[in-house]
PDB file of N, CA and C in Angstrom:
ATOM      1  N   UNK A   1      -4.539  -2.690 -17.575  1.00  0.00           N
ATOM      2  CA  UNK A   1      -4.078  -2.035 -16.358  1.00  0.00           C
ATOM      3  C   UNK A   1      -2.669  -2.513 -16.046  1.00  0.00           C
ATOM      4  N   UNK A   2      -1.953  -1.749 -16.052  1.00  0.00           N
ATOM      5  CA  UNK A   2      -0.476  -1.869 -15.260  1.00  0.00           C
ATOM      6  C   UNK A   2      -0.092  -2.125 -13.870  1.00  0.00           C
ATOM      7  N   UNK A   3       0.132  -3.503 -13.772  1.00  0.00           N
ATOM      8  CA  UNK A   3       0.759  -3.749 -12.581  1.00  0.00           C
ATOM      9  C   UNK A   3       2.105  -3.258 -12.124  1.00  0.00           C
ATOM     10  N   UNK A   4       2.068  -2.115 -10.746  1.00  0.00           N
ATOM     11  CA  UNK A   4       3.110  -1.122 -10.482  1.00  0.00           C
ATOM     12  C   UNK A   4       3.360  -1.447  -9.157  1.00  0.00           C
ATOM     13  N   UNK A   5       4.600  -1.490  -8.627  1.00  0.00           N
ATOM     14  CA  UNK A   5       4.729  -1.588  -7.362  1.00  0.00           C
ATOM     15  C   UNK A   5       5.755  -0.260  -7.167  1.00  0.00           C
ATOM     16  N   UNK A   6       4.880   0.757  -6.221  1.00  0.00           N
ATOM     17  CA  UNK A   6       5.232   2.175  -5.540  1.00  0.00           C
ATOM     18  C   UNK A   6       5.765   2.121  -4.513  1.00  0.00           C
ATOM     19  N   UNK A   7       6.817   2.767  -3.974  1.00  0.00           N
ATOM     20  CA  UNK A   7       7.695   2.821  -3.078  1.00  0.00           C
ATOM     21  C   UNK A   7       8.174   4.256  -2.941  1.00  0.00           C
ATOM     22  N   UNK A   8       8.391   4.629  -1.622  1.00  0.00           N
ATOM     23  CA  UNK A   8       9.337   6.044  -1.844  1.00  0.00           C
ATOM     24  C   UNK A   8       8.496   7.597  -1.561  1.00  0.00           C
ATOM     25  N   UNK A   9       9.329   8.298  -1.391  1.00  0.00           N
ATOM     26  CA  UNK A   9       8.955   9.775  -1.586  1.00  0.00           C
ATOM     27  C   UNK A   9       9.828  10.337  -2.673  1.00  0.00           C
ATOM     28  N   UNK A  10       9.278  11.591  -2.952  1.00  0.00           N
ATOM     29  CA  UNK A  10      10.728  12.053  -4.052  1.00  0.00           C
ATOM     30  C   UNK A  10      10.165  12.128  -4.969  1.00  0.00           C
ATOM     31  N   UNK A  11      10.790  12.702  -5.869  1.00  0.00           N
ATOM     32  CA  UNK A  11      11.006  12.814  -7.841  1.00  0.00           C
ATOM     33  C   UNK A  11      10.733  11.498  -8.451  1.00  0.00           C
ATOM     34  N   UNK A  12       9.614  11.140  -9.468  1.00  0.00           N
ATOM     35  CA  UNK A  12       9.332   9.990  -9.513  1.00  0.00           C
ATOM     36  C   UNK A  12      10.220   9.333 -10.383  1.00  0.00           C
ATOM     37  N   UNK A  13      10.468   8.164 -10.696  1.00  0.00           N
ATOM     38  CA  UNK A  13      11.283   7.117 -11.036  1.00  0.00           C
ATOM     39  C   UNK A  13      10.639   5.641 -11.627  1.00  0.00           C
ATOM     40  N   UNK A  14      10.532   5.891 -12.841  1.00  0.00           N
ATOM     41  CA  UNK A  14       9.520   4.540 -13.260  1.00  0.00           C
ATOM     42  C   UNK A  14      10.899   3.996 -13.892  1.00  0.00           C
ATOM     43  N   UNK A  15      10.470   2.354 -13.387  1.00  0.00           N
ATOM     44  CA  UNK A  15      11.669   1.474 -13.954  1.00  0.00           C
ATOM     45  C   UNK A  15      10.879   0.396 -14.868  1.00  0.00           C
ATOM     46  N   UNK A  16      11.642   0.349 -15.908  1.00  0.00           N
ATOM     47  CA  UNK A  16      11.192  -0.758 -16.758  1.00  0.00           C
ATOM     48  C   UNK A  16      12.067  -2.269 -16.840  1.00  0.00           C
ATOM     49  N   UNK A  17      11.539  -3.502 -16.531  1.00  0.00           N
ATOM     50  CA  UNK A  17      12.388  -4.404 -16.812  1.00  0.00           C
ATOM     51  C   UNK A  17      12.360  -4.793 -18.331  1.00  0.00           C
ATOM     52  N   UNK A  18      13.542  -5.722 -18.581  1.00  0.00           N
ATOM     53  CA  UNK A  18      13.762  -6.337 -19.551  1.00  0.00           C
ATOM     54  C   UNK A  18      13.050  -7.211 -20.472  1.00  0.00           C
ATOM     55  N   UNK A  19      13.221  -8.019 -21.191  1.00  0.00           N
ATOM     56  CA  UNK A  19      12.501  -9.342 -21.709  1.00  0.00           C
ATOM     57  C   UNK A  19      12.570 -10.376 -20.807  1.00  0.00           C
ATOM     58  N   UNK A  20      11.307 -11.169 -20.763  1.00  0.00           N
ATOM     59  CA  UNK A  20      10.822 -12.435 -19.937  1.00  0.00           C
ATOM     60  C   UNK A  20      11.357 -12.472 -18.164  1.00  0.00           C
ATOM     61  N   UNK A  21      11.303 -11.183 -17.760  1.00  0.00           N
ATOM     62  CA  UNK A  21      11.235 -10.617 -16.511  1.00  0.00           C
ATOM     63  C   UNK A  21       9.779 -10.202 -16.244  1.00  0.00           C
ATOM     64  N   UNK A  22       9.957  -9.325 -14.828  1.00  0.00           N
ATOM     65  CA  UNK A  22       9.063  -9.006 -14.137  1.00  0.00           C
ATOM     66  C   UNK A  22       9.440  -7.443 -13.567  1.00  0.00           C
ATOM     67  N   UNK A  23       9.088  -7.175 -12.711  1.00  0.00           N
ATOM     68  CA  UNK A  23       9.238  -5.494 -11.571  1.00  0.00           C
ATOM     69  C   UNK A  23      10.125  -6.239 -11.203  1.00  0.00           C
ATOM     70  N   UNK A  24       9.495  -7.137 -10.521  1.00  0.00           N
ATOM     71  CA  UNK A  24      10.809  -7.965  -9.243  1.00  0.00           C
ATOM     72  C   UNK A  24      11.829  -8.000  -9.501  1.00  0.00           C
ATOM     73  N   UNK A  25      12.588  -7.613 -10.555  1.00  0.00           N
ATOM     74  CA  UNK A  25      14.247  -8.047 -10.484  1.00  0.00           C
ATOM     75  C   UNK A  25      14.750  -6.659 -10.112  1.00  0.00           C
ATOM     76  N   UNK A  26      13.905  -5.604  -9.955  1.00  0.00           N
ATOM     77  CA  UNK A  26      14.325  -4.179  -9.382  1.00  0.00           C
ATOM     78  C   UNK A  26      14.166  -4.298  -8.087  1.00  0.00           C
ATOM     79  N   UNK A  27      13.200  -5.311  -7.129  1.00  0.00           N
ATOM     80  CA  UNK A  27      13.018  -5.464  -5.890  1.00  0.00           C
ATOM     81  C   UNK A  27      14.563  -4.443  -4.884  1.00  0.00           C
ATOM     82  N   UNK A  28      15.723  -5.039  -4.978  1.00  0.00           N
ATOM     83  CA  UNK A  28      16.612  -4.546  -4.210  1.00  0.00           C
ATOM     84  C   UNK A  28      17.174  -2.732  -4.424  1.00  0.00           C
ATOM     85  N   UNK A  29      17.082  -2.745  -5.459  1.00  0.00           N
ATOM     86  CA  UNK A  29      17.448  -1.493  -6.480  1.00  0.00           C
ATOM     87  C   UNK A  29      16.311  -0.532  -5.830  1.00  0.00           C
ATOM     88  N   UNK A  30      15.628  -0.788  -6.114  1.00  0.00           N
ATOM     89  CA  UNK A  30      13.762  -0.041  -5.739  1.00  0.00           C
ATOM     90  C   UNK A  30      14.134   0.321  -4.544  1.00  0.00           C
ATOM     91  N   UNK A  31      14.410  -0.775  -3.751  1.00  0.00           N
ATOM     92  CA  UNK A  31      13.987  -0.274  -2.196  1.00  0.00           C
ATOM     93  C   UNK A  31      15.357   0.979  -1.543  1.00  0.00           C
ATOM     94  N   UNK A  32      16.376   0.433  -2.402  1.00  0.00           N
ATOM     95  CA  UNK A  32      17.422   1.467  -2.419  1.00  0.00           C
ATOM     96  C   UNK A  32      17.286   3.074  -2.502  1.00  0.00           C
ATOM     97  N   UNK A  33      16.558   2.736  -3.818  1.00  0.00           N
ATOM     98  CA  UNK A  33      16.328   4.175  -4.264  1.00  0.00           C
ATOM     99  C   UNK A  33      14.849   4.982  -3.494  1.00  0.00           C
ATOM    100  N   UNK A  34      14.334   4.269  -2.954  1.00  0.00           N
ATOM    101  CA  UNK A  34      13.186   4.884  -2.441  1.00  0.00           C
ATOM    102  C   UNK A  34      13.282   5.505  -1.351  1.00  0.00           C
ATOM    103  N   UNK A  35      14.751   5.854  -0.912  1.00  0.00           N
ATOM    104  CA  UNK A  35      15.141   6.453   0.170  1.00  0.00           C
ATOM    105  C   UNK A  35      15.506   8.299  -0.713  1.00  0.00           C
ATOM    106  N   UNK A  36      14.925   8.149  -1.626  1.00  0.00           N
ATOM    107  CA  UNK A  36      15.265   9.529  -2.562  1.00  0.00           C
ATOM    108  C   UNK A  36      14.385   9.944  -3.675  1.00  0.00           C
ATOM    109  N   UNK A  37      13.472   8.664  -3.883  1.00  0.00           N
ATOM    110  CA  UNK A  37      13.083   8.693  -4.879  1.00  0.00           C
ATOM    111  C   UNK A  37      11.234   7.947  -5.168  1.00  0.00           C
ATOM    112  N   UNK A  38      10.344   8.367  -5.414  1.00  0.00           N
ATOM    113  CA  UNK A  38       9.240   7.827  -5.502  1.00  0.00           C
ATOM    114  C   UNK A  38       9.157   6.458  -7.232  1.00  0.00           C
ATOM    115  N   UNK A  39       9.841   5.423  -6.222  1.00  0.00           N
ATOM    116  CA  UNK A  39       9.988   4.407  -7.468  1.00  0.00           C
ATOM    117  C   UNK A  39       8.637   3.520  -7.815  1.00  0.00           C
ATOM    118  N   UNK A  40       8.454   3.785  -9.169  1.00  0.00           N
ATOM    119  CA  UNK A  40       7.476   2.857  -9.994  1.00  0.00           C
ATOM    120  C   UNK A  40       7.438   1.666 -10.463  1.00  0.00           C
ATOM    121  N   UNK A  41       8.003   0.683 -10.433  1.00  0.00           N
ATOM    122  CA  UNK A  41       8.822  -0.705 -10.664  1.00  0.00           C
ATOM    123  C   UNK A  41       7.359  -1.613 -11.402  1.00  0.00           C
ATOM    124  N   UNK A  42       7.753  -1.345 -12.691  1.00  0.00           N
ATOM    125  CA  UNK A  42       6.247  -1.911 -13.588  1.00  0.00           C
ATOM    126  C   UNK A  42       6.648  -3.253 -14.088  1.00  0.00           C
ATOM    127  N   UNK A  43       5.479  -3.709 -14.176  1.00  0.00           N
ATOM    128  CA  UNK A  43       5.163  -5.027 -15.151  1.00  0.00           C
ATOM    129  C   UNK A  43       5.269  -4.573 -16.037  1.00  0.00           C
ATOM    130  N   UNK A  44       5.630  -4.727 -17.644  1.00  0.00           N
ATOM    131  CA  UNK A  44       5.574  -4.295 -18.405  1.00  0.00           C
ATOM    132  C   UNK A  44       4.030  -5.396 -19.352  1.00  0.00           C
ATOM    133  N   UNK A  45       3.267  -5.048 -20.120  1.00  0.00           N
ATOM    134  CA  UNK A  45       2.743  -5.610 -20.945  1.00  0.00           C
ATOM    135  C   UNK A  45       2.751  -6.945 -21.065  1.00  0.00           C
ATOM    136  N   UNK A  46       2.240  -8.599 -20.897  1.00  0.00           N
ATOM    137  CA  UNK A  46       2.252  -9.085 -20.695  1.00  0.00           C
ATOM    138  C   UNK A  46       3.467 -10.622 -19.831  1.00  0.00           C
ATOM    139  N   UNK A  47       3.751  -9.137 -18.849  1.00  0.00           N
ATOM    140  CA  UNK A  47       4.481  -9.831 -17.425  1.00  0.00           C
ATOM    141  C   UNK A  47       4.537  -9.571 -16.800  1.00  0.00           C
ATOM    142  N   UNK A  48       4.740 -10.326 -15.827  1.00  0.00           N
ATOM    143  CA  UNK A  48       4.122 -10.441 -14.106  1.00  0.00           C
ATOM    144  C   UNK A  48       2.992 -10.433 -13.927  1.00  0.00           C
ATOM    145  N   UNK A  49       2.007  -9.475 -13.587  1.00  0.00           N
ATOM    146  CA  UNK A  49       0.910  -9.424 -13.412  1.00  0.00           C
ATOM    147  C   UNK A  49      -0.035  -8.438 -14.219  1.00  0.00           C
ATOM    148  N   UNK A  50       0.965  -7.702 -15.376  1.00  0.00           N
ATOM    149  CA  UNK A  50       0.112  -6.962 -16.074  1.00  0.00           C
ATOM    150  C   UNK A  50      -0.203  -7.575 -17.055  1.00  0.00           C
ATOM    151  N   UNK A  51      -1.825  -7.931 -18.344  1.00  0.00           N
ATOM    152  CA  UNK A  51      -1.814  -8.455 -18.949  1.00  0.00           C
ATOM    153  C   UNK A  51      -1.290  -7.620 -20.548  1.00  0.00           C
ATOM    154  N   UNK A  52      -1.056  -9.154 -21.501  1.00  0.00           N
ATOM    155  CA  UNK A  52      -0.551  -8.128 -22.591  1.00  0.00           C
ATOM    156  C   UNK A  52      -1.871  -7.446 -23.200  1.00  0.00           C
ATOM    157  N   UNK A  53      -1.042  -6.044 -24.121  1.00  0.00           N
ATOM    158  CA  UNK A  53      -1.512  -5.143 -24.536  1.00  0.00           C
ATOM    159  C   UNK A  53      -2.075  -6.052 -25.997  1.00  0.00           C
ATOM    160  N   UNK A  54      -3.158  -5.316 -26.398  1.00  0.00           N
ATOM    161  CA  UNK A  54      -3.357  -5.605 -28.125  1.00  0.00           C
ATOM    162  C   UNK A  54      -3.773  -4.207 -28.889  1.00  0.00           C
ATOM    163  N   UNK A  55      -2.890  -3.521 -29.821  1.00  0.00           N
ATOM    164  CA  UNK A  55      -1.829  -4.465 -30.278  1.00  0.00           C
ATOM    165  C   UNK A  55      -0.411  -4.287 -29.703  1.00  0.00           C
ATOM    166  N   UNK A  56      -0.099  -5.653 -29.526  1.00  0.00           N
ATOM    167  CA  UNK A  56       1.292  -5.779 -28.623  1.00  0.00           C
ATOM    168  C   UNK A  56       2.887  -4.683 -29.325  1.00  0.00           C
ATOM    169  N   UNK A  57       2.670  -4.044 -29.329  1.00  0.00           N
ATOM    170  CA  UNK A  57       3.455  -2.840 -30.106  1.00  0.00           C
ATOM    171  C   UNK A  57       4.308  -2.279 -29.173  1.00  0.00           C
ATOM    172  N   UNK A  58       5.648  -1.498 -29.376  1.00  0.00           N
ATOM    173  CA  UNK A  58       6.006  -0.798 -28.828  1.00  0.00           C
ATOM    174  C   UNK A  58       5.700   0.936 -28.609  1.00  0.00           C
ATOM    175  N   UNK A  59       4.128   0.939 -29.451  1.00  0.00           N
ATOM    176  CA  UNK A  59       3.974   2.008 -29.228  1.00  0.00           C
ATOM    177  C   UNK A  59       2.788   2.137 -28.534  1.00  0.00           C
ATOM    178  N   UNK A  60       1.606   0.558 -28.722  1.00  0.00           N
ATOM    179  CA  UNK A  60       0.446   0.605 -27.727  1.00  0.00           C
ATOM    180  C   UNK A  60       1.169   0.514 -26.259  1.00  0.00           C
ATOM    181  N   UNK A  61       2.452  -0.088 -26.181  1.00  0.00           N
ATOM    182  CA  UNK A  61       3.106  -0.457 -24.624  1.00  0.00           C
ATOM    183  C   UNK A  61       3.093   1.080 -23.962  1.00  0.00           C
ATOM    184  N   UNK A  62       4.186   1.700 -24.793  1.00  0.00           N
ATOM    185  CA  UNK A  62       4.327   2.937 -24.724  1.00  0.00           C
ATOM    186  C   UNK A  62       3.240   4.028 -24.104  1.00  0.00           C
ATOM    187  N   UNK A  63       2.432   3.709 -25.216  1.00  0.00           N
ATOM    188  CA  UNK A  63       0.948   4.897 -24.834  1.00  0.00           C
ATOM    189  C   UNK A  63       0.294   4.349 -23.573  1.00  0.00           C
ATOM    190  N   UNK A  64       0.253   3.087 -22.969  1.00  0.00           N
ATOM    191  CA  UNK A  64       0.075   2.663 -21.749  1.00  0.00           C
ATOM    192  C   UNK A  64       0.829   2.982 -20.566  1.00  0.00           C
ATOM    193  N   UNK A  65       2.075   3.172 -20.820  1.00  0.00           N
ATOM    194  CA  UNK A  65       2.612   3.862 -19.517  1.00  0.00           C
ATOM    195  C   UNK A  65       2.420   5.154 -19.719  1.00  0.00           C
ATOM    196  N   UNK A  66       2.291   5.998 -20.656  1.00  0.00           N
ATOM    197  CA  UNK A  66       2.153   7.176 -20.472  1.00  0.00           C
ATOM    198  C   UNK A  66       0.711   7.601 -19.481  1.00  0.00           C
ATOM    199  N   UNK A  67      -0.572   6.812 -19.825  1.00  0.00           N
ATOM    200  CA  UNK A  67      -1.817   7.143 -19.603  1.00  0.00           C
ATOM    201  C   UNK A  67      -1.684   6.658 -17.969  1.00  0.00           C
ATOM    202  N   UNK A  68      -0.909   5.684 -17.508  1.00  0.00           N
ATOM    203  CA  UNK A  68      -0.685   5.496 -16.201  1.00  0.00           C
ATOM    204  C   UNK A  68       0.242   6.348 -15.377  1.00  0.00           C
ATOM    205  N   UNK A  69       1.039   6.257 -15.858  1.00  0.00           N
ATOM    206  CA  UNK A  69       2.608   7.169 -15.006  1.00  0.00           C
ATOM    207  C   UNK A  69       2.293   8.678 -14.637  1.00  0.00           C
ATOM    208  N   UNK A  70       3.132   9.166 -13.972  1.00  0.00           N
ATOM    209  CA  UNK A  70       3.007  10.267 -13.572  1.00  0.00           C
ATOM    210  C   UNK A  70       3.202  11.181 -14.806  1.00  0.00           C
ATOM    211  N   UNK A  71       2.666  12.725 -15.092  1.00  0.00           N
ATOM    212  CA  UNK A  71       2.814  13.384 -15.690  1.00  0.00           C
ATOM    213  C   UNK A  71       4.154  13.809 -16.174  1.00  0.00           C
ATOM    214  N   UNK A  72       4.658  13.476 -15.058  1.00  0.00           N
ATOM    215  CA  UNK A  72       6.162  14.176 -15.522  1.00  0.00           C
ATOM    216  C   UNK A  72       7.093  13.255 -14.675  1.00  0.00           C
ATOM    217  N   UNK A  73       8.056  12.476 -14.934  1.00  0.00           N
ATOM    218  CA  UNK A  73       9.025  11.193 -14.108  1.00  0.00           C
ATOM    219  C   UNK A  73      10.068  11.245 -15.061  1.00  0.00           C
ATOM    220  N   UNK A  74      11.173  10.604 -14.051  1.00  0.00           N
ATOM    221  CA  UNK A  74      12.477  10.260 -15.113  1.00  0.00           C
ATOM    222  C   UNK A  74      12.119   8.800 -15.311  1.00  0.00           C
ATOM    223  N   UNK A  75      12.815   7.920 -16.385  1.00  0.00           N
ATOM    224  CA  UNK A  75      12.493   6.522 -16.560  1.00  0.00           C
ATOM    225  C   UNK A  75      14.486   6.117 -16.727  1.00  0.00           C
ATOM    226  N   UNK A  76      14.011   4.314 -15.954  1.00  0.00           N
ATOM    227  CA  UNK A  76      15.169   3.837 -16.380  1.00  0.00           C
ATOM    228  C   UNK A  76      14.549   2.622 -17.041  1.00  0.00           C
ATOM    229  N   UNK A  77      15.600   2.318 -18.257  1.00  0.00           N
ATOM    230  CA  UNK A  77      14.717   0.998 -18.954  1.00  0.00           C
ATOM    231  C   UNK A  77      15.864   0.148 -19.521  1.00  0.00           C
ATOM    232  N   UNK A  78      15.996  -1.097 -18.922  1.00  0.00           N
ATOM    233  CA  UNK A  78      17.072  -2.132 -19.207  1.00  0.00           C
ATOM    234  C   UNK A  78      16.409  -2.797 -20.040  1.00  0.00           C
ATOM    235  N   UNK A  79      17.271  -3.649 -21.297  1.00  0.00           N
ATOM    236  CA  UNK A  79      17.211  -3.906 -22.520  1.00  0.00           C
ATOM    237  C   UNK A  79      15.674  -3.506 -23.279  1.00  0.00           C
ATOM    238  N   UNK A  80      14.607  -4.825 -23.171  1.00  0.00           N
ATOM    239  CA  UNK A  80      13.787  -4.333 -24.008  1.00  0.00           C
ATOM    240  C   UNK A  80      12.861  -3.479 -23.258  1.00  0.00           C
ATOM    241  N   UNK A  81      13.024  -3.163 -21.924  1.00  0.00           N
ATOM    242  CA  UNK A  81      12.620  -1.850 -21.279  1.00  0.00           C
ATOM    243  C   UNK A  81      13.244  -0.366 -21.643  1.00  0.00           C
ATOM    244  N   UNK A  82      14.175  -0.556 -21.722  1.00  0.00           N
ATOM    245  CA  UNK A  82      14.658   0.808 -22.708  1.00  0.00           C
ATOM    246  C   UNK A  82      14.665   0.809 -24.045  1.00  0.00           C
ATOM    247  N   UNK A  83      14.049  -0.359 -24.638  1.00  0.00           N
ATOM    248  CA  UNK A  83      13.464   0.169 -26.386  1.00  0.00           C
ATOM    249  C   UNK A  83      12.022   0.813 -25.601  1.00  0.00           C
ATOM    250  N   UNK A  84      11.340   0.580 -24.988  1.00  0.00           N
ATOM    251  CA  UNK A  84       9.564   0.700 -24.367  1.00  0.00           C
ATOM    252  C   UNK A  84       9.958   2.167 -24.065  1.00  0.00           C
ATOM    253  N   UNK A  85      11.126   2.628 -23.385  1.00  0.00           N
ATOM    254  CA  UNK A  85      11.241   3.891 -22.554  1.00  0.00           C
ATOM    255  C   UNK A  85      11.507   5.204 -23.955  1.00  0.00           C
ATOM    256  N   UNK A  86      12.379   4.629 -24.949  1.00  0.00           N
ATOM    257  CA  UNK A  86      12.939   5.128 -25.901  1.00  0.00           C
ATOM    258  C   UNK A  86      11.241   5.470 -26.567  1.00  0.00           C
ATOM    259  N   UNK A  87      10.425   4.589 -27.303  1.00  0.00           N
ATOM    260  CA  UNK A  87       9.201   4.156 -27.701  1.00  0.00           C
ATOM    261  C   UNK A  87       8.583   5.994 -27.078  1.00  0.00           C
ATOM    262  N   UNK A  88       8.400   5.432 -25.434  1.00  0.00           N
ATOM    263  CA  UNK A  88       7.809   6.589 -25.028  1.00  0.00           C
ATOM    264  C   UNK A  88       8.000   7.740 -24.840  1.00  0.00           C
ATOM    265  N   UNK A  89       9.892   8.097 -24.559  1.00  0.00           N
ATOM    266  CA  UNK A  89      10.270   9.182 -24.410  1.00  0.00           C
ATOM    267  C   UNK A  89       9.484   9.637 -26.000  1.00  0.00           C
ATOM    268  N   UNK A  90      10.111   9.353 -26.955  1.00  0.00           N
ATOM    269  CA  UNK A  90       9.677   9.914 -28.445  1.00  0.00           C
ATOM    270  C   UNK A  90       8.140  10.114 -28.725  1.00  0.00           C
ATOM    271  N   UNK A  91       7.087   9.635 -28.408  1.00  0.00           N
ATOM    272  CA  UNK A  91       6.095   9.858 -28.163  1.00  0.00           C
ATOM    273  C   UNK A  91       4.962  10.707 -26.799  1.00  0.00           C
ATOM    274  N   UNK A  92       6.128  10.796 -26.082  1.00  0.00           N
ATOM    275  CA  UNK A  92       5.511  12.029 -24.845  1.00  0.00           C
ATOM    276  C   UNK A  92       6.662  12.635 -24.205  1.00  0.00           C
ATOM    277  N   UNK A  93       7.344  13.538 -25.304  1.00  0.00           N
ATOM    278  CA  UNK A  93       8.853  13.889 -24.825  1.00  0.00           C
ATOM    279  C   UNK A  93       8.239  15.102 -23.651  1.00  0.00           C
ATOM    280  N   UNK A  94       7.142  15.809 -23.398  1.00  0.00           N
ATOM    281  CA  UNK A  94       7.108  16.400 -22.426  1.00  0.00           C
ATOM    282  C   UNK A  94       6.866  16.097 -20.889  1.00  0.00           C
ATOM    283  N   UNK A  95       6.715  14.452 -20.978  1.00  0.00           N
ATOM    284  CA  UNK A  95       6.518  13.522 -19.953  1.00  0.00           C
ATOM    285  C   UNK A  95       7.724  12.835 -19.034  1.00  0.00           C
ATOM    286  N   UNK A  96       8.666  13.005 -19.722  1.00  0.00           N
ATOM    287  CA  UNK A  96      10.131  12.222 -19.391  1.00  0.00           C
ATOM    288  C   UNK A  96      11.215  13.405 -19.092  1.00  0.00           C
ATOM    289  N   UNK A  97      11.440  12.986 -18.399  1.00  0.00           N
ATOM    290  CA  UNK A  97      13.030  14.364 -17.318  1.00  0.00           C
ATOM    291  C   UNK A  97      14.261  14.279 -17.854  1.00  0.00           C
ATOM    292  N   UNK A  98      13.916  12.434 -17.446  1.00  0.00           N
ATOM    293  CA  UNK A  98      15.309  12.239 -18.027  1.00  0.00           C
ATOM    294  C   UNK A  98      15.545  10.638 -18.230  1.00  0.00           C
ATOM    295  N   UNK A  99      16.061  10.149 -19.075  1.00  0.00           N
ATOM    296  CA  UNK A  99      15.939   9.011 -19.512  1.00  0.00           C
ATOM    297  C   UNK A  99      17.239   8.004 -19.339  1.00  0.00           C
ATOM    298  N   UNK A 100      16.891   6.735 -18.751  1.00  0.00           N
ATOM    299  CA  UNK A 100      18.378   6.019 -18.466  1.00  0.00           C
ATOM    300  C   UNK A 100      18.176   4.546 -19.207  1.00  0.00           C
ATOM    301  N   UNK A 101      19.089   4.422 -19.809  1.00  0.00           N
ATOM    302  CA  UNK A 101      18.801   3.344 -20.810  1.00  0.00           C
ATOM    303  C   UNK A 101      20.020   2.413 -20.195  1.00  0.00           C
ATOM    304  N   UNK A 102      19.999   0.903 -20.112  1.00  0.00           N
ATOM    305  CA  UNK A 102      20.450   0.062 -19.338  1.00  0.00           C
ATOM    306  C   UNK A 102      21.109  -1.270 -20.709  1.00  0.00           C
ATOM    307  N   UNK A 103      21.621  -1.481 -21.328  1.00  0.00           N
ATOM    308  CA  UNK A 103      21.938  -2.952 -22.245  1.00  0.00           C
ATOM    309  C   UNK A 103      20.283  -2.629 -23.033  1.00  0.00           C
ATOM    310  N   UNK A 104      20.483  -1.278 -23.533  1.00  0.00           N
ATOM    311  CA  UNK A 104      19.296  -1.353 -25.080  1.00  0.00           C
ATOM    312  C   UNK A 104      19.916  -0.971 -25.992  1.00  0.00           C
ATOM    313  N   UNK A 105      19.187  -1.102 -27.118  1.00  0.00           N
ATOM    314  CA  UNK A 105      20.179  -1.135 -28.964  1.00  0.00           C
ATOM    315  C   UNK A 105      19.013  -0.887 -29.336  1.00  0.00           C
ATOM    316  N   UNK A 106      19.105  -0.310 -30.552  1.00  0.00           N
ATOM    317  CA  UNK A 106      17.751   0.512 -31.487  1.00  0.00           C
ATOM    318  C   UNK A 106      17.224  -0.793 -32.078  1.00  0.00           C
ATOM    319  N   UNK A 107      17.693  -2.055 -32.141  1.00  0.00           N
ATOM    320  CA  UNK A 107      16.665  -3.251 -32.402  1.00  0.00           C
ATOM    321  C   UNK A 107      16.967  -4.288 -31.595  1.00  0.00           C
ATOM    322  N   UNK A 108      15.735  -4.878 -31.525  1.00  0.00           N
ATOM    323  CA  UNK A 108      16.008  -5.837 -30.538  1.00  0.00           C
ATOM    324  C   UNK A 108      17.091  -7.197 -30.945  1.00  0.00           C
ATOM    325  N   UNK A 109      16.691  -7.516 -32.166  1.00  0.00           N
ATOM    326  CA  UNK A 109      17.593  -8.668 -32.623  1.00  0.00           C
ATOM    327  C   UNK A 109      18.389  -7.775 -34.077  1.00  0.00           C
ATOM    328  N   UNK A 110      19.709  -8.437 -34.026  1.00  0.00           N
ATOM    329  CA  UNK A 110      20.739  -7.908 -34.834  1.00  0.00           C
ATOM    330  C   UNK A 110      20.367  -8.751 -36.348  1.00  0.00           C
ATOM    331  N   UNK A 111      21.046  -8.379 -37.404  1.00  0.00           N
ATOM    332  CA  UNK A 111      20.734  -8.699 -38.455  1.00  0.00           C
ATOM    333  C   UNK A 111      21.040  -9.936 -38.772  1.00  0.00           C
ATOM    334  N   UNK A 112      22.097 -10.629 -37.867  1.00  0.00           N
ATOM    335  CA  UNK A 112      22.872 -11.386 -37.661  1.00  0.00           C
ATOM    336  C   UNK A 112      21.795 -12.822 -37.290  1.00  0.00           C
ATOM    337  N   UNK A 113      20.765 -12.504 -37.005  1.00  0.00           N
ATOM    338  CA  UNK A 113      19.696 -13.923 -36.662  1.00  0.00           C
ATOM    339  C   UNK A 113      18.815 -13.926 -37.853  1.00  0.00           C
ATOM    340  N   UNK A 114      18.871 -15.366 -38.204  1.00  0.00           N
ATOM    341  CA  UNK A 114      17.658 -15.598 -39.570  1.00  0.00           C
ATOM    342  C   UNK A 114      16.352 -15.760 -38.736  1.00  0.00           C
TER     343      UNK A 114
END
């Protein structure tokens, strides 16, 4: 189960945080936008309060927000929240409006680390 903190009226808006974060670092952002916007501000897969997925994949993550989220939402997803958003847009492209990707790269670590 996905821990989500909802805010807002409006066009929905699921935000994904980063690596070894939480929702909470959208806390100020969220409450901003919820003057326009019905914001979703998730735990992602084992953080904050949602537990991890098995198997911990970017595509079991993926198929988990889809089965939770609204049918149809835009997503914003900062670093390894926008590989998760990318993950899902490509796997439920009739689910996503519109997609905002924040400091993500098509891998997480560069070739450059042994």
């Amino acid at each position: 189960m996905l821990h989500t903190e909802i805010s807002g009226t409006g066009p929905d808006l699921v935000l994904l945080h980063g690596w070894g974060l939480h929702a909470g670092i959208w806390r100020d952002l969220a409450r901003d936008l919820a003057a326009d916007f019905r914001v979703h501000a998730v735990d992602l897969p084992g953080y904050g309060a949602t537990p991890a997925c098995v198997p911990y994949t970017l595509e079991q993550i993926a198929a988990e927000l889809a089965r939770a989220l609204p049918s149809c939402c835009m997503v914003c997803g900062w670093s390894l929240g926008g590989q998760v958003a990318l993950a899902w847009a490509a796997s439920a492209p009739h689910q996503i409006r519109r997609l905002a990707l924040i400091a993500t790269t098509p891998g997480f670590a560069g070739p450059w680390i042994a």
